[in-house]
N, C-alpha and C. Protein backbone atom coordinates (compact mmCIF):
# COMPACT_ATOMS: atom_id res chain seq x y z
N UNK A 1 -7.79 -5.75 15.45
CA UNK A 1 -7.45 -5.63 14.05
C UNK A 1 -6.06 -5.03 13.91
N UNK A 2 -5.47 -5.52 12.64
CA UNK A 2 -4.32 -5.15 12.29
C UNK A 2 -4.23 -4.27 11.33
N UNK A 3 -3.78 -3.17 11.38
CA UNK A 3 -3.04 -3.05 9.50
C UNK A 3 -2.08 -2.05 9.59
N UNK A 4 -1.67 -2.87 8.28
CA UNK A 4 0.14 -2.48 8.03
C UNK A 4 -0.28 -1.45 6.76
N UNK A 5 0.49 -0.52 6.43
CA UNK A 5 0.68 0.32 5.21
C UNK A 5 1.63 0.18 4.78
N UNK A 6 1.73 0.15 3.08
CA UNK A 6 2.95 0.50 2.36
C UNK A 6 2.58 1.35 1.68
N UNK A 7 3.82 1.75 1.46
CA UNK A 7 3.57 3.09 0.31
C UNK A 7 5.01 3.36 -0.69
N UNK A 8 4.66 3.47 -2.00
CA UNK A 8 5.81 3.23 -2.57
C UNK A 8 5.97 4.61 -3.58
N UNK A 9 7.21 4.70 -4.79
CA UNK A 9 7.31 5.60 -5.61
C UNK A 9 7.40 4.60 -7.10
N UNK A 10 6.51 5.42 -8.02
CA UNK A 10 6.74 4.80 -9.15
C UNK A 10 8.12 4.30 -9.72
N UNK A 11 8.34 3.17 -10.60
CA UNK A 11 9.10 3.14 -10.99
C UNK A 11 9.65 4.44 -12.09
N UNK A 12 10.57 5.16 -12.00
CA UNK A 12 10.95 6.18 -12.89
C UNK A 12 10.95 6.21 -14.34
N UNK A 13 11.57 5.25 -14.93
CA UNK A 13 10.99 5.28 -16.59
C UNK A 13 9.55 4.75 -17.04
N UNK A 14 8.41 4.50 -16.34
CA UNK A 14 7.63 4.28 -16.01
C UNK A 14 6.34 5.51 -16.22
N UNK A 15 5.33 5.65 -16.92
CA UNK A 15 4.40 6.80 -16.58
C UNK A 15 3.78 6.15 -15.52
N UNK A 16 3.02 6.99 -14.37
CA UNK A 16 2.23 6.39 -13.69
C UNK A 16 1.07 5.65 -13.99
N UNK A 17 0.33 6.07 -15.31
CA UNK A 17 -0.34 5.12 -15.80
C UNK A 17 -0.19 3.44 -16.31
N UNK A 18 1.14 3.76 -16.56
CA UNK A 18 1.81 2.30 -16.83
C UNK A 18 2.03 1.59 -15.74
N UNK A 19 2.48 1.91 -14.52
CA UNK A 19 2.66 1.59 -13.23
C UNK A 19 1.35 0.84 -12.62
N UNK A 20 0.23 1.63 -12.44
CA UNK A 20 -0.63 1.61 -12.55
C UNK A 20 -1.93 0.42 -13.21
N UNK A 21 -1.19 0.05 -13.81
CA UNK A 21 -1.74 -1.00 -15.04
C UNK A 21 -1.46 -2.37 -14.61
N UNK A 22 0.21 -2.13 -14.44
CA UNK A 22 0.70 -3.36 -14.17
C UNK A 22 0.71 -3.42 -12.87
N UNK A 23 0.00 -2.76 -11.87
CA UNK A 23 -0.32 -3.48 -10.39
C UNK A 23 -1.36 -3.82 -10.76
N UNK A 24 -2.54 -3.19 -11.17
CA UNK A 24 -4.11 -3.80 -11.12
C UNK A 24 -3.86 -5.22 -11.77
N UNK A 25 -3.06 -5.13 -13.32
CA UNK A 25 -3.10 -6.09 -13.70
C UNK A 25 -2.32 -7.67 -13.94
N UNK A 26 -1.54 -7.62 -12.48
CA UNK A 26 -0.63 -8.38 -12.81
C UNK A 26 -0.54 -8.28 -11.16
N UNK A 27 0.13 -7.36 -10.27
CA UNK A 27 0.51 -7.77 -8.67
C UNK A 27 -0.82 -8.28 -8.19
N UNK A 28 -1.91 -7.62 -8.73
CA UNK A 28 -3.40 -7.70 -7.91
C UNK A 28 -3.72 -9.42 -8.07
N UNK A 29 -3.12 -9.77 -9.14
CA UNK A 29 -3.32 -11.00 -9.22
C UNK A 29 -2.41 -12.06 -8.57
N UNK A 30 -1.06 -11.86 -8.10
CA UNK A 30 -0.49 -12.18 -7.67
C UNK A 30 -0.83 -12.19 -5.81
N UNK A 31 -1.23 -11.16 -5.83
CA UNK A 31 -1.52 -10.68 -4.32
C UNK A 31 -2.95 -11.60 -4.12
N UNK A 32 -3.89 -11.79 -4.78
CA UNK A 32 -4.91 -12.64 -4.38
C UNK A 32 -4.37 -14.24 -4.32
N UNK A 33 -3.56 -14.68 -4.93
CA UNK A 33 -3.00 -15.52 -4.90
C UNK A 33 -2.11 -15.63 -3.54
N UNK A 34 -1.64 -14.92 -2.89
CA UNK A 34 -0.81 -15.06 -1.82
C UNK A 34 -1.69 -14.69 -0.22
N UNK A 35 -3.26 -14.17 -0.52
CA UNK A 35 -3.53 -13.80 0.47
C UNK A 35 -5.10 -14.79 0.41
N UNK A 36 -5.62 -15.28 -0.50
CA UNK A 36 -6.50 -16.35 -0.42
C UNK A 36 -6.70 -17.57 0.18
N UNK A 37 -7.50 -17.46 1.09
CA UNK A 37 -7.86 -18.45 2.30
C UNK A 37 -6.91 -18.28 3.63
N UNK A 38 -6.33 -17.20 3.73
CA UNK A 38 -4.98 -17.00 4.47
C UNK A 38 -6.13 -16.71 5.99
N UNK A 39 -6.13 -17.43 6.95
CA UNK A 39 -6.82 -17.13 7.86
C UNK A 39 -6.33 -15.43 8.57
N UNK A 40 -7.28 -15.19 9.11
CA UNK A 40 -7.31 -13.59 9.65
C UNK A 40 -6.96 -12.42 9.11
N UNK A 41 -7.12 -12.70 7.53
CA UNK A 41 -6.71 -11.67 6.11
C UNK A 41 -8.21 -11.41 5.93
N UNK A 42 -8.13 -9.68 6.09
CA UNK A 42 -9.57 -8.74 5.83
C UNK A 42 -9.49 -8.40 5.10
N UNK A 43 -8.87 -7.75 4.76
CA UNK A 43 -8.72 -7.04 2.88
C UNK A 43 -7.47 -6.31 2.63
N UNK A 44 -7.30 -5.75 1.28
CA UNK A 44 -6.01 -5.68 0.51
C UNK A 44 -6.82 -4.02 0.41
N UNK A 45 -6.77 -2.83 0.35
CA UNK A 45 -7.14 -1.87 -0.33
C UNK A 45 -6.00 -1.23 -0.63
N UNK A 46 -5.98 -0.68 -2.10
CA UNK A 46 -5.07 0.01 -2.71
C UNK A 46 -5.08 1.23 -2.64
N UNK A 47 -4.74 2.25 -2.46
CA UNK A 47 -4.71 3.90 -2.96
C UNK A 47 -3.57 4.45 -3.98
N UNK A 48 -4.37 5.41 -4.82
CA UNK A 48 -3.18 6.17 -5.44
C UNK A 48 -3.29 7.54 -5.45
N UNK A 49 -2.42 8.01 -5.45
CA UNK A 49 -2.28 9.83 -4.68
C UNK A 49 -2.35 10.23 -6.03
N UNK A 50 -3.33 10.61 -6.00
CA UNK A 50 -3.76 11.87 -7.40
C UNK A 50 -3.29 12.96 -7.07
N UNK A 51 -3.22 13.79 -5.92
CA UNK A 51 -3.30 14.68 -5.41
C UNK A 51 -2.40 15.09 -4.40
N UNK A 52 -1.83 15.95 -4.42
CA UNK A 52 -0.78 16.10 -2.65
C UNK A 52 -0.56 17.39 -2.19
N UNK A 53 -0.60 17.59 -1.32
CA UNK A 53 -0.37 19.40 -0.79
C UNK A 53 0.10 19.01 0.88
N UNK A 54 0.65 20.08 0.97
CA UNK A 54 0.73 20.38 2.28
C UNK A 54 0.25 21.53 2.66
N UNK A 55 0.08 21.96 4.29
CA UNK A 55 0.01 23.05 4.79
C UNK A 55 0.39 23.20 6.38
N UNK A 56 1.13 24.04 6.23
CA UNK A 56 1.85 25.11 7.17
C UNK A 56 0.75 25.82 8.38
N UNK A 57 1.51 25.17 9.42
CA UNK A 57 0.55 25.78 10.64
C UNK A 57 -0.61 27.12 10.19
N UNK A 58 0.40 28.22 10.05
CA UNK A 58 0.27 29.87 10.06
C UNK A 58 -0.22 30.16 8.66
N UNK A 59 -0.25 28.90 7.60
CA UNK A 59 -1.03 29.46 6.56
C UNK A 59 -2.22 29.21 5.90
N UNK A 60 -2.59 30.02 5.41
CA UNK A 60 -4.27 29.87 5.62
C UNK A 60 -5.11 28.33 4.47
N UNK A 61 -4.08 28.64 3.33
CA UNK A 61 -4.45 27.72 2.16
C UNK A 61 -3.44 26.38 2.35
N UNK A 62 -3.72 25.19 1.95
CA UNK A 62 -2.67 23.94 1.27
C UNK A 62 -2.32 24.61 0.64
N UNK A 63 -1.03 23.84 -0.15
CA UNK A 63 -0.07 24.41 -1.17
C UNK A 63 0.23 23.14 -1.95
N UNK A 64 0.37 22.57 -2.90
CA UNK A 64 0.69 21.87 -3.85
C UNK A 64 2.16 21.09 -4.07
N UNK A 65 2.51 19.93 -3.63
CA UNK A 65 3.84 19.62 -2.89
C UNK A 65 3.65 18.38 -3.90
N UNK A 66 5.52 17.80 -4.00
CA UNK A 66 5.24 16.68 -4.39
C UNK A 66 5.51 15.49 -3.61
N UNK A 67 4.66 14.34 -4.19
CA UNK A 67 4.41 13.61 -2.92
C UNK A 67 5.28 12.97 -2.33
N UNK A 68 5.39 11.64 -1.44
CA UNK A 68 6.40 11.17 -0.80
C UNK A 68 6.20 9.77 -0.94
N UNK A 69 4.95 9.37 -1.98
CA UNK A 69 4.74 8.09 -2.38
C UNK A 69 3.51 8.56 -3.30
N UNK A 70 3.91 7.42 -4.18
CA UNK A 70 2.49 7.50 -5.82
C UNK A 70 1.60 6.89 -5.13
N UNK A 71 1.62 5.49 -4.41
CA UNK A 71 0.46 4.46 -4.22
C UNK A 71 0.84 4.41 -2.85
N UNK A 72 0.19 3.58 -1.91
CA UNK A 72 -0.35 2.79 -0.89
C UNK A 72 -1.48 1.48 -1.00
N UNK A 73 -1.18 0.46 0.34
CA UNK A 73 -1.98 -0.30 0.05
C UNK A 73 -2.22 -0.35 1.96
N UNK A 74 -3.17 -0.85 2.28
CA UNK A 74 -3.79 -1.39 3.63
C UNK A 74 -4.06 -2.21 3.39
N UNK A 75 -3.66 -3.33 4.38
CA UNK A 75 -3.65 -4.69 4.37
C UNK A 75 -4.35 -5.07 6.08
N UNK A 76 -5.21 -5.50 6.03
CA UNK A 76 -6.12 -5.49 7.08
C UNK A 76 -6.11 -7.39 8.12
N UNK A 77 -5.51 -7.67 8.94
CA UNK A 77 -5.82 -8.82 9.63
C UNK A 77 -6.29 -8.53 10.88
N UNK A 78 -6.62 -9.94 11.47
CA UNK A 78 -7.61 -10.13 12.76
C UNK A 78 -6.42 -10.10 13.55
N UNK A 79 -5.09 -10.49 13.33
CA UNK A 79 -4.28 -10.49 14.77
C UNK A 79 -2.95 -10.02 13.77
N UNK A 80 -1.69 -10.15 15.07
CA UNK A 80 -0.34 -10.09 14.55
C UNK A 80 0.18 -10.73 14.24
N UNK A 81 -0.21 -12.22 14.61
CA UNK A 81 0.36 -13.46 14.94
C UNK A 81 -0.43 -14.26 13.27
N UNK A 82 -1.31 -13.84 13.03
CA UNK A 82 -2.00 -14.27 11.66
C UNK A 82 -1.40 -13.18 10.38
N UNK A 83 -1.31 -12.22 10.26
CA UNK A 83 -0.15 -10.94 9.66
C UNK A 83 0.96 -12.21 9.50
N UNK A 84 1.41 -12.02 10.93
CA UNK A 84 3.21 -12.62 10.24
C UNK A 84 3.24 -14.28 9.92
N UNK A 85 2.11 -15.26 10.22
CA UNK A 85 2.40 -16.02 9.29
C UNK A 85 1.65 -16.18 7.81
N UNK A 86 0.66 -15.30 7.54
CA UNK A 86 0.80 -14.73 6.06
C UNK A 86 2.10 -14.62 5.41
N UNK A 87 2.92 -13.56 6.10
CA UNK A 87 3.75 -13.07 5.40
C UNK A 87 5.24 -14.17 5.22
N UNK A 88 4.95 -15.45 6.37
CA UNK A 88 6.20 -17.05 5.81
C UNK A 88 5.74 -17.31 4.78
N UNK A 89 4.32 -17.17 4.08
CA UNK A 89 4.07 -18.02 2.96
C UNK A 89 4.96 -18.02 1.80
N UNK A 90 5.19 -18.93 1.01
CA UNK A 90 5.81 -18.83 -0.09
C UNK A 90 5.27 -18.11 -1.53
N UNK A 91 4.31 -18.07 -1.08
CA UNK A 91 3.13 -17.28 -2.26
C UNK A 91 3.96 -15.84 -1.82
N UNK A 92 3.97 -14.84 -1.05
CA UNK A 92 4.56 -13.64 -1.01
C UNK A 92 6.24 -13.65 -1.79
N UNK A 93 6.92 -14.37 -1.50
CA UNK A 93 8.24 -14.26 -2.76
C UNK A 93 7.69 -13.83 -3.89
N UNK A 94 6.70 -14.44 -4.60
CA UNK A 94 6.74 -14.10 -6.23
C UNK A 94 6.14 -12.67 -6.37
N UNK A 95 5.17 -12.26 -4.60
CA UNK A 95 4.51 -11.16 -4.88
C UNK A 95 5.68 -10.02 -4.62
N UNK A 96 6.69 -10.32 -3.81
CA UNK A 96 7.74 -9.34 -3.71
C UNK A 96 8.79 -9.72 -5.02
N UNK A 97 8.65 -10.11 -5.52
CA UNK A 97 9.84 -10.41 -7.12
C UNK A 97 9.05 -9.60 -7.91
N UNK A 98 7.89 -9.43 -7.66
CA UNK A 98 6.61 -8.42 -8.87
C UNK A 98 7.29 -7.30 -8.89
N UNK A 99 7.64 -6.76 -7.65
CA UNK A 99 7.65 -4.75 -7.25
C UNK A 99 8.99 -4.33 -8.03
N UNK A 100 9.83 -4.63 -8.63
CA UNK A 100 10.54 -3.70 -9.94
C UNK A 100 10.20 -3.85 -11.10
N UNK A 101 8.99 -4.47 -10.92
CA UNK A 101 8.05 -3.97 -12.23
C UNK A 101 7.15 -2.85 -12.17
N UNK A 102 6.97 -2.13 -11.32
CA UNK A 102 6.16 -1.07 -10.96
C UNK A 102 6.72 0.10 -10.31
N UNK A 103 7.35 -0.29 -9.33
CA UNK A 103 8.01 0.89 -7.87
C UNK A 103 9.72 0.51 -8.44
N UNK A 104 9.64 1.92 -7.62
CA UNK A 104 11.03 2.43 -7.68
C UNK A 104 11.94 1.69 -6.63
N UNK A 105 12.84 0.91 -7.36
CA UNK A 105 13.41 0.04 -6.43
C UNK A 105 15.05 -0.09 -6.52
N UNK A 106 15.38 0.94 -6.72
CA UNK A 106 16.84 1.66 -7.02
C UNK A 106 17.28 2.56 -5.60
N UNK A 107 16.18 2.71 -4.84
CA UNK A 107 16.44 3.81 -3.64
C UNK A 107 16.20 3.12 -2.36
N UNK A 108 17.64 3.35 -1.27
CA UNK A 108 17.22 2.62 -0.03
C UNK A 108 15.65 3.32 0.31
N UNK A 109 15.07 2.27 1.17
CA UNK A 109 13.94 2.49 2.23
C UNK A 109 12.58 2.92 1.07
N UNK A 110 12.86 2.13 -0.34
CA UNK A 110 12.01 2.36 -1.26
C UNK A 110 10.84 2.32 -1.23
N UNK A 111 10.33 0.92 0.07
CA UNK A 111 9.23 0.36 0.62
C UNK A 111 8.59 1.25 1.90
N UNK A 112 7.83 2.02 2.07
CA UNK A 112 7.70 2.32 3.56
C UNK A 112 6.86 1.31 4.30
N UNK A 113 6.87 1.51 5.36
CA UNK A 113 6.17 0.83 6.10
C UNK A 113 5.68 0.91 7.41
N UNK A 114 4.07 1.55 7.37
CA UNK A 114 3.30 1.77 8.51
C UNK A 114 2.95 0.49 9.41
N UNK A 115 3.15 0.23 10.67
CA UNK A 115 2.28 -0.47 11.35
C UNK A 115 1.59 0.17 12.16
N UNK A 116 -0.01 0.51 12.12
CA UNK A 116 -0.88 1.36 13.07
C UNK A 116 -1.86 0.61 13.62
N UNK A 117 -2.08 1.66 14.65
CA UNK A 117 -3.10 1.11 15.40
C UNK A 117 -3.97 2.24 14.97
N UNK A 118 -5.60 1.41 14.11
CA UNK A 118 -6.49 2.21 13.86
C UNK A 118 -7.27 2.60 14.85
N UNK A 119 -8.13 3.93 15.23
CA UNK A 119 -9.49 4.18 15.85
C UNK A 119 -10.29 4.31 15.21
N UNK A 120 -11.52 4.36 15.18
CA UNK A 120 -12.52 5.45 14.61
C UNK A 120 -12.99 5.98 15.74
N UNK A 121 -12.61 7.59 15.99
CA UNK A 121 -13.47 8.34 16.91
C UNK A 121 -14.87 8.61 16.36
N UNK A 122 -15.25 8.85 15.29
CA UNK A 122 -16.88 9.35 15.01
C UNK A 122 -16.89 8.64 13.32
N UNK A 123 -18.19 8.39 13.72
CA UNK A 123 -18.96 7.70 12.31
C UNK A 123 -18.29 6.50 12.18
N UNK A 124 -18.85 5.27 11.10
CA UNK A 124 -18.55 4.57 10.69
C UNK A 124 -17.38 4.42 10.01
N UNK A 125 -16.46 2.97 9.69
CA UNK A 125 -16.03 3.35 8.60
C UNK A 125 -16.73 2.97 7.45
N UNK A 126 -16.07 3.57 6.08
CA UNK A 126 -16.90 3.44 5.14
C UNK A 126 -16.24 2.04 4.57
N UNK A 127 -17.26 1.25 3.87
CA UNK A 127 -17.38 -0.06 3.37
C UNK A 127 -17.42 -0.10 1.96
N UNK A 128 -16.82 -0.76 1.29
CA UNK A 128 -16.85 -0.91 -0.46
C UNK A 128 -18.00 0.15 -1.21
């Protein structure tokens, strides 16, 4: 298995709720459109950081930080070789012409981008 992470920053004149809106309601639709019937495509999951802290080796509590991205998404395939020809499709242009409607796209390296290799050492993962 594959998966890639992105993680982005709201667009700035933007509330995050508005941001927010227009991914569920508008990229999400775009993105099923670009990833439907796409052989070795597992799923799309979204996250959004409600929440962020850090903590310091030597201190005892998190501390309340701000974050380094609003959202994330995991994008899950069976190989690498099925990933990157997903990503020739022509359906992904319109889904990358979507993102300055949402994310902040005024700042180099606006997009991050994880490629990991998952484990699970203990327990399952959890399922819908």
């Amino acid at each position: 298995m594959i998966k890639i992470v992105f993680g982005w920053k709201d667009r700035p004149d933007l509330t995050a709720e508005e941001c927010e809106a227009h991914y569920r309601a508008v990229h999400m639709v775009l993105a099923r459109r670009a990833f439907d019937g796409v052989d070795g495509f597992g799923a799309l999951v979204y996250n959004r950081v409600r929440n962020f802290s850090v903590n310091d080796y030597n201190e005892p509590q998190p501390r309340p930080a701000e974050a380094d991205m609003d959202a994330f998404i995991e994008l899950f395939f069976d190989s690498r070789e099925q990933l990157q020809a997903a990503f020739g499709r022509p359906e992904l242009d319109t889904l990358f012409e979507d993102h300055p409607n949402f994310m902040d796209c005024s700042v180099p390296a606006n997009i991050k981008i994880y490629d990991v290799e998952e484990t699970v050492f203990y327990g399952a993962r959890p399922t819908a």
